[in-house]
C-alpha atoms as a PDB file:
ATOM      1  CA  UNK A   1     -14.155  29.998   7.968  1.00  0.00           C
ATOM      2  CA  UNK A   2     -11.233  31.072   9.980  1.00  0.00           C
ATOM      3  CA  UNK A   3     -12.651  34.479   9.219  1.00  0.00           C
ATOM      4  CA  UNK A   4     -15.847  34.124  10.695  1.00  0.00           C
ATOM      5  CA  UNK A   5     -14.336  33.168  14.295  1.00  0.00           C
ATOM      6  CA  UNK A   6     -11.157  35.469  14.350  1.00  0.00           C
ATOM      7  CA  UNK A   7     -13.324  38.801  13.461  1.00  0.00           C
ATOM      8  CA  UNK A   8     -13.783  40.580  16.604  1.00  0.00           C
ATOM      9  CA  UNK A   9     -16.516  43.091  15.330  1.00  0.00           C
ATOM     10  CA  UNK A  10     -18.619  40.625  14.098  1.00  0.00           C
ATOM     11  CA  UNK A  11     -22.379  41.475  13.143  1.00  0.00           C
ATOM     12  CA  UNK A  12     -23.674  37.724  13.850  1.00  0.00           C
ATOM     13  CA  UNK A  13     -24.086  36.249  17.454  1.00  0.00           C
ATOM     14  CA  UNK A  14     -21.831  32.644  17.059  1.00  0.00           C
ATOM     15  CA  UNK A  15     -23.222  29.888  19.654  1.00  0.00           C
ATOM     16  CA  UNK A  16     -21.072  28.895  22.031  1.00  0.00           C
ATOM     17  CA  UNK A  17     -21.711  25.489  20.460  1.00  0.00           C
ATOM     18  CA  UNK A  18     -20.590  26.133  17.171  1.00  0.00           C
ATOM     19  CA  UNK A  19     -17.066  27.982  18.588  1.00  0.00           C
ATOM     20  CA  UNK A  20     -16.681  24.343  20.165  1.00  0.00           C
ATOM     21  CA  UNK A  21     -16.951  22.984  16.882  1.00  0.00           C
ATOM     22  CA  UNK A  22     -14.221  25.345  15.544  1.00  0.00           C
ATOM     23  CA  UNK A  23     -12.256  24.989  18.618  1.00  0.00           C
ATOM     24  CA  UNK A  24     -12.282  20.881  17.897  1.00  0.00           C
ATOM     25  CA  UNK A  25     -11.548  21.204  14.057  1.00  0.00           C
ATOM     26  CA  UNK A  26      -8.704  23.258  14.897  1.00  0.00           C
ATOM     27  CA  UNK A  27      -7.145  21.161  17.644  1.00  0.00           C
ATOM     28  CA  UNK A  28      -7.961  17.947  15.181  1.00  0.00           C
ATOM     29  CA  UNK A  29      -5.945  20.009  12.505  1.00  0.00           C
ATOM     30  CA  UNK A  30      -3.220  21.227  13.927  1.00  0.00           C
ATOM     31  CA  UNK A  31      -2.991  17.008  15.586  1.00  0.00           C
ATOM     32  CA  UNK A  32      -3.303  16.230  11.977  1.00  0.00           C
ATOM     33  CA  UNK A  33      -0.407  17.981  10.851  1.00  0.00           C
ATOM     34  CA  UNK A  34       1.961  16.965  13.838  1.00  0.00           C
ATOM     35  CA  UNK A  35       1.435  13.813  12.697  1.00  0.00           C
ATOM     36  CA  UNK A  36       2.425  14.374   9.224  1.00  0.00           C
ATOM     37  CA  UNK A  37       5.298  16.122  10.078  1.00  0.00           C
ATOM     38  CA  UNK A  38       6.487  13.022  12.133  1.00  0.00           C
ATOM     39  CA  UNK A  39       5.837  10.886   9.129  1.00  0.00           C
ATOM     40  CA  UNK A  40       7.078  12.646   7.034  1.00  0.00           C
ATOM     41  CA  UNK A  41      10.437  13.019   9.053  1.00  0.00           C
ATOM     42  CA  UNK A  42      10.321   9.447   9.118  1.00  0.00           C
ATOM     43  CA  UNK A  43      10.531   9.036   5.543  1.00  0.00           C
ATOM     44  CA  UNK A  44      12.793  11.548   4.821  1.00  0.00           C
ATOM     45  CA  UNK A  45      15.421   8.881   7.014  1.00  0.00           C
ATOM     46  CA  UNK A  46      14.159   6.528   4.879  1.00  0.00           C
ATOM     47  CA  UNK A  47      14.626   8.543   1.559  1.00  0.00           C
ATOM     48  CA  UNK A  48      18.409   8.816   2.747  1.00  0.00           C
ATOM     49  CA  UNK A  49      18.903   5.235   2.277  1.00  0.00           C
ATOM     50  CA  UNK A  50      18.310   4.936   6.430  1.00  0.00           C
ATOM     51  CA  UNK A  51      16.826   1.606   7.189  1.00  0.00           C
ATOM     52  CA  UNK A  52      13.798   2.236   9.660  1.00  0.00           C
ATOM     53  CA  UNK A  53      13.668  -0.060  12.128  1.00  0.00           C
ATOM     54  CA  UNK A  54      10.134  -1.906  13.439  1.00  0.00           C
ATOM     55  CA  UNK A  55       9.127   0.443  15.284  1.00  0.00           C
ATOM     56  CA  UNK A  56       9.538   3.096  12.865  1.00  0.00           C
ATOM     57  CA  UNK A  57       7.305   1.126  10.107  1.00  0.00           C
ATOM     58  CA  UNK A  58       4.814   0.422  13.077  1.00  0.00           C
ATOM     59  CA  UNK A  59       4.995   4.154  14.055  1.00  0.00           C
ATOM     60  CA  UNK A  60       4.252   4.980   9.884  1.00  0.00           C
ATOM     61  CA  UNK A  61       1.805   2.489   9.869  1.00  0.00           C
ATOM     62  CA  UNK A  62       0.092   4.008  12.979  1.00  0.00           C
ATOM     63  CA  UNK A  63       0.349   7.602  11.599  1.00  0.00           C
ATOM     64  CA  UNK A  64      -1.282   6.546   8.601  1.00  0.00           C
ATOM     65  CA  UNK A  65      -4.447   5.139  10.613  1.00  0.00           C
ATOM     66  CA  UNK A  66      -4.660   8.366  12.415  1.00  0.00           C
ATOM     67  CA  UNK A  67      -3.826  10.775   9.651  1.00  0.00           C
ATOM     68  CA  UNK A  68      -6.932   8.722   8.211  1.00  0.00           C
ATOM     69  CA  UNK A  69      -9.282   8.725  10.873  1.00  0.00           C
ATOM     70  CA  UNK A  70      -7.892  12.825  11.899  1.00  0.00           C
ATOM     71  CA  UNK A  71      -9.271  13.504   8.208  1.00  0.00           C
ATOM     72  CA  UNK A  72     -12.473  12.169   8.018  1.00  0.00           C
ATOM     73  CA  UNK A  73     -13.155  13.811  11.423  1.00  0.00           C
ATOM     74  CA  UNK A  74     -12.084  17.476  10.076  1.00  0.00           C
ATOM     75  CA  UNK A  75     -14.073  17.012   6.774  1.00  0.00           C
ATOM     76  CA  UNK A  76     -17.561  16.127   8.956  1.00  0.00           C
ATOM     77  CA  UNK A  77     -16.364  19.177  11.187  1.00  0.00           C
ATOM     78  CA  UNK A  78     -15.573  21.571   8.201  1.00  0.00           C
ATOM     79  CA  UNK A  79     -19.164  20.724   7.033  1.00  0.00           C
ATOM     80  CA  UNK A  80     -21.222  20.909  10.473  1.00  0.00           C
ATOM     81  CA  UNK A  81     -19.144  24.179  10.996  1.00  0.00           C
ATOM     82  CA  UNK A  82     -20.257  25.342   7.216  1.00  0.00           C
ATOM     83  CA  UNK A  83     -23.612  24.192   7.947  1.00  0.00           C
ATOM     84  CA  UNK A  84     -23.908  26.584  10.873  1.00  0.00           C
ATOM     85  CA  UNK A  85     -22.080  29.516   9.463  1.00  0.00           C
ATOM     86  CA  UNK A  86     -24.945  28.864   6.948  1.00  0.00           C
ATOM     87  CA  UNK A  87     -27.894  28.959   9.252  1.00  0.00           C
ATOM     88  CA  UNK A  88     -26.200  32.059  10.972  1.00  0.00           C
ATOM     89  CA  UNK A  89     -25.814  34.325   7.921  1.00  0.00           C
ATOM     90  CA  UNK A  90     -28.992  33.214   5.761  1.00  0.00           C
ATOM     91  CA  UNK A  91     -30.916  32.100   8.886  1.00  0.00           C
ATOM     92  CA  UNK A  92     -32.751  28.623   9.171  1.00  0.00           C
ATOM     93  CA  UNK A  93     -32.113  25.254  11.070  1.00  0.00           C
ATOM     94  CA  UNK A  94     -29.713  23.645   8.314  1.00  0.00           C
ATOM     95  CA  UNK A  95     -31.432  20.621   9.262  1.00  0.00           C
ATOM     96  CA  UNK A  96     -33.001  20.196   5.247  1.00  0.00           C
ATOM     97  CA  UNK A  97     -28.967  20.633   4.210  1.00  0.00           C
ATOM     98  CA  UNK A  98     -28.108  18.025   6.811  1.00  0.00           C
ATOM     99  CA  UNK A  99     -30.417  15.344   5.662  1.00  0.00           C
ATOM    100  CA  UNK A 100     -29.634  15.819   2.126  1.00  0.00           C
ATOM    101  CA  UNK A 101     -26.313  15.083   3.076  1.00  0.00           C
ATOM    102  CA  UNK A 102     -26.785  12.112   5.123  1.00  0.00           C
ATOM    103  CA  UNK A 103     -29.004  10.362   2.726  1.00  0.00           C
ATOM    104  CA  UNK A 104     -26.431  11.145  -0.122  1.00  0.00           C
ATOM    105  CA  UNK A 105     -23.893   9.160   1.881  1.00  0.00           C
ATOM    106  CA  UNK A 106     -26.473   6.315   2.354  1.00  0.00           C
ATOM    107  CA  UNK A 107     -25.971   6.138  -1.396  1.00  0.00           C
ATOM    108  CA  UNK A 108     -22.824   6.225  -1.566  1.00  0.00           C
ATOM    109  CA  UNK A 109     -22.448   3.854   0.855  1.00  0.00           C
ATOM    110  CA  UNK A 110     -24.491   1.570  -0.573  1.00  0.00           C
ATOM    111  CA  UNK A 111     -22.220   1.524  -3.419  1.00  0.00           C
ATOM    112  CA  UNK A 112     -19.038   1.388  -1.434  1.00  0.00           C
ATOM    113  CA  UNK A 113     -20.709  -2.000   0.339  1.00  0.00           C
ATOM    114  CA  UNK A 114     -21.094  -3.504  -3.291  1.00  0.00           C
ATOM    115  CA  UNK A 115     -17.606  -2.436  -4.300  1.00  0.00           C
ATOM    116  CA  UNK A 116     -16.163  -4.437  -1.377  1.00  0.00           C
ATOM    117  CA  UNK A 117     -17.488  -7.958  -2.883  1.00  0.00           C
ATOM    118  CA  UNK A 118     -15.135  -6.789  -6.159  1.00  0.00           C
ATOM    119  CA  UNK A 119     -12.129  -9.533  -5.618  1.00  0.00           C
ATOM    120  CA  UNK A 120      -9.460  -7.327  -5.709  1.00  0.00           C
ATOM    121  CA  UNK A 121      -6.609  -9.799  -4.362  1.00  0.00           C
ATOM    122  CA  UNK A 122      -4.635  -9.312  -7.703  1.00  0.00           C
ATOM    123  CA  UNK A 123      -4.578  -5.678  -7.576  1.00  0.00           C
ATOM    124  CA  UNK A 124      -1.578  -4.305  -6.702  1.00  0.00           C
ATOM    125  CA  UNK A 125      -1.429  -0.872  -7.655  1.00  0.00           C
ATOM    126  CA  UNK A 126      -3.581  -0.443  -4.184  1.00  0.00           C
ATOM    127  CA  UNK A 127      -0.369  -1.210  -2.336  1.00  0.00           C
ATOM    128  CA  UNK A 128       1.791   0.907  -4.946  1.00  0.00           C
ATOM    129  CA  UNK A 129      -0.559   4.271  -4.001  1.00  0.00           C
ATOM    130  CA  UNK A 130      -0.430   3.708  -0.136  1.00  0.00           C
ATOM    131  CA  UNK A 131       3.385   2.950  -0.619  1.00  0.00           C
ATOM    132  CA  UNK A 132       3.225   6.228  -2.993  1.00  0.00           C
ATOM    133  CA  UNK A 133       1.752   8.678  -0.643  1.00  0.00           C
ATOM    134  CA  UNK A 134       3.651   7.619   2.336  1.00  0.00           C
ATOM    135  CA  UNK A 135       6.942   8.605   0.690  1.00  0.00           C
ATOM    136  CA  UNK A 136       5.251  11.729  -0.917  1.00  0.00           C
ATOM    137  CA  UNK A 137       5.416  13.657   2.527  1.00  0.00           C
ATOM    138  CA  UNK A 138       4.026  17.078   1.720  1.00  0.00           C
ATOM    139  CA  UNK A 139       2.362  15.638  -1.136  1.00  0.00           C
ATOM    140  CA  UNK A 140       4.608  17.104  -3.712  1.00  0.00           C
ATOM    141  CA  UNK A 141       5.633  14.771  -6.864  1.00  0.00           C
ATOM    142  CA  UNK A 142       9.916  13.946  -7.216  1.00  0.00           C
ATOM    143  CA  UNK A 143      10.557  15.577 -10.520  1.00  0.00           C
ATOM    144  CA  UNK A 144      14.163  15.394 -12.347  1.00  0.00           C
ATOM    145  CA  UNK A 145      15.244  18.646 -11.294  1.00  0.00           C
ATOM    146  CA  UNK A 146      14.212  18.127  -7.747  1.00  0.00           C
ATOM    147  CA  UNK A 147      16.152  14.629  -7.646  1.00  0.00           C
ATOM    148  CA  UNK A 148      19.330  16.237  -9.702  1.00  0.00           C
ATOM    149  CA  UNK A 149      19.420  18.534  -6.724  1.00  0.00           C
ATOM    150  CA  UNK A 150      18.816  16.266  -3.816  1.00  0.00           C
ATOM    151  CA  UNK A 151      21.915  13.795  -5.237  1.00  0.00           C
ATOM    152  CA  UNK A 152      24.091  17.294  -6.131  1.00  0.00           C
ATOM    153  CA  UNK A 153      23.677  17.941  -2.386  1.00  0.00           C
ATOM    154  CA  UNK A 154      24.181  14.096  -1.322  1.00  0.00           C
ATOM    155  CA  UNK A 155      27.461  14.130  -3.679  1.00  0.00           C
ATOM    156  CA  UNK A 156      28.921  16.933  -2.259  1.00  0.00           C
ATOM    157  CA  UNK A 157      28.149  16.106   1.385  1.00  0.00           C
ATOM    158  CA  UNK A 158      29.934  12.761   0.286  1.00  0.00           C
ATOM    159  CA  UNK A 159      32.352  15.071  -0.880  1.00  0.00           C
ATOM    160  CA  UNK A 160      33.311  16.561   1.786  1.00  0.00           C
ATOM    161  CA  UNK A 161      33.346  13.895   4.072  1.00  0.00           C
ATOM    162  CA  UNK A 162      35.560  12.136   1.983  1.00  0.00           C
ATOM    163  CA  UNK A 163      38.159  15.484   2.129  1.00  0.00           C
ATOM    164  CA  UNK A 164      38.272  15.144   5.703  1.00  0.00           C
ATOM    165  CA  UNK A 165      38.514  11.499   5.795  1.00  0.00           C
ATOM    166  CA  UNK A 166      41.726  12.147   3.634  1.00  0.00           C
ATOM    167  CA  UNK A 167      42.934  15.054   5.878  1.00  0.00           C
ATOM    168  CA  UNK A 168      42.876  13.067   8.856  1.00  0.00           C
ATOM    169  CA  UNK A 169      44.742  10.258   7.677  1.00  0.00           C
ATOM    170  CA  UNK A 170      47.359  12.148   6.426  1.00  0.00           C
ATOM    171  CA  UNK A 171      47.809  13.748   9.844  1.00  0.00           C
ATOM    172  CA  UNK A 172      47.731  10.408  11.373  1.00  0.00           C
ATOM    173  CA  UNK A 173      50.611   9.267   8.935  1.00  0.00           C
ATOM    174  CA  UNK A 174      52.542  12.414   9.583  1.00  0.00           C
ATOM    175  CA  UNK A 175      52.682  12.229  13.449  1.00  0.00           C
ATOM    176  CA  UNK A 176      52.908   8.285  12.750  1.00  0.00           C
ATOM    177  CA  UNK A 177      56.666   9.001  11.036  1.00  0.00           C
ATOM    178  CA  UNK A 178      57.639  11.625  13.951  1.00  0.00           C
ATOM    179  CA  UNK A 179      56.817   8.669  16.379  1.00  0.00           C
ATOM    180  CA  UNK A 180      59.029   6.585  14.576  1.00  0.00           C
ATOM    181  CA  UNK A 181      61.402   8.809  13.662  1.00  0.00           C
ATOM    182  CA  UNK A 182      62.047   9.961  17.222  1.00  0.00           C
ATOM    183  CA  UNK A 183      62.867   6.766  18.443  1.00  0.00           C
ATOM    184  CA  UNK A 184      62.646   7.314  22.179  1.00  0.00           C
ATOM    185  CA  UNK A 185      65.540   9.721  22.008  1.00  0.00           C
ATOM    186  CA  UNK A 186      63.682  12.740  24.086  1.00  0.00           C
ATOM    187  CA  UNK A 187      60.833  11.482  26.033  1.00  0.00           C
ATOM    188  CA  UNK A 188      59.608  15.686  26.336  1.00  0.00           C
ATOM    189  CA  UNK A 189      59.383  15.097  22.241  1.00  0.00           C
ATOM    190  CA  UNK A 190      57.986  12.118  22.118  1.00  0.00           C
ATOM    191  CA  UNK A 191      55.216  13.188  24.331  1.00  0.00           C
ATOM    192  CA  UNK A 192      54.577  16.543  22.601  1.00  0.00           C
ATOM    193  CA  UNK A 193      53.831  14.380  19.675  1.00  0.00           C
ATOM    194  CA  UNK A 194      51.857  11.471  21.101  1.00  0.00           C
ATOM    195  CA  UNK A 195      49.930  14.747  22.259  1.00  0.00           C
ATOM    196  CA  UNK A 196      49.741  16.041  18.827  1.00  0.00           C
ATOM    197  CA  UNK A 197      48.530  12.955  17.414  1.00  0.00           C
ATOM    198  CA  UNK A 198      45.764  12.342  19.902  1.00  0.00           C
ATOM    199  CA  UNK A 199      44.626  16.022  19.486  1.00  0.00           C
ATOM    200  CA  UNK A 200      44.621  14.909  15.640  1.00  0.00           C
END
């Protein structure tokens, strides 16, 4: 598709109409994944062992409505785009396509209506997916290797931290006993040190 509108030589005449389609899908798409980057992001704190606050969850909970919503809206763009890339090429109204489409969905939704009176109050593996895909940012499944890596990399960063935890206590202690030891005999020491240690 994103062929069709970027070619500058092309042989077909594209409505302005239909560029405003394409125009709207990509503005809807690129919302779409600004928004799952900020989840995502999100997450990611909370993956750290972060606790979000409320309105972090709200903001997640939000996304998720709109990340929703931003989808359905792209897939019936994608198809009225496809539809008129259609009637461009092979010629034709696409209006036969169209109604097959919509009475398809009638169907379907006739079906979805009956589904709803299913009494699913004991099913929890709905919450378990939603809970599933929001911590699955990109989509991408936590295997062992990936996890072995992600706590090698939280281990050492403890690591570290730790090191320089140790360091700086033991340069605290050291200009701690040069306080003491000085005992007020040079005040042009003592303040060198005092200096030292708040440098430290």
């Amino acid at each position: 598709m994103e062929s069709f509108f970027s070619s500058t030589s092309s042989k077909y005449s594209i409505p302005s109409s239909l560029h405003q389609l394409y125009k709207t899908y990509q503005t809807k798409s690129n919302k779409l994944q600004a928004i799952q980057n900020e989840s995502s992001r999100i997450i990611q704190k909370e993956n750290m062992g972060v606790e979000l606050s409320e309105g972090q969850t709200k903001q997640l909970e939000k996304n998720q409505d709109r990340i929703d919503n931003l989808e359905k809206d792209i897939l019936d763009l994608n198809e009225r785009i496809e539809d008129g890339i259609h009637d461009i090429v092979h010629g034709g109204d696409g209006s036969n396509k169209r109604m097959k489409r919509k009475k398809s969905q009638e169907e379907d939704g006739g079906r979805a209506r009956h589904d709803d009176d299913v009494d699913d109050f004991y099913d929890r593996t709905t919450d378990s997916d939603n809970k599933r895909k929001r911590n699955s940012s990109d989509g991408a499944v936590e295997t062992e290797q990936s996890l072995t890596a992600n706590w090698k990399t939280l281990y050492s960063s403890h690591r570290k931290q730790q090191e320089l935890v140790e360091r700086a206590s033991k340069k605290c202690a050291y200009f701690q006993s040069q306080i003491d030891s000085s005992n007020g005999d040079d005040d042009a020491d003592v303040f060198f040190i005092q200096n030292d240690f708040a440098l430290a």
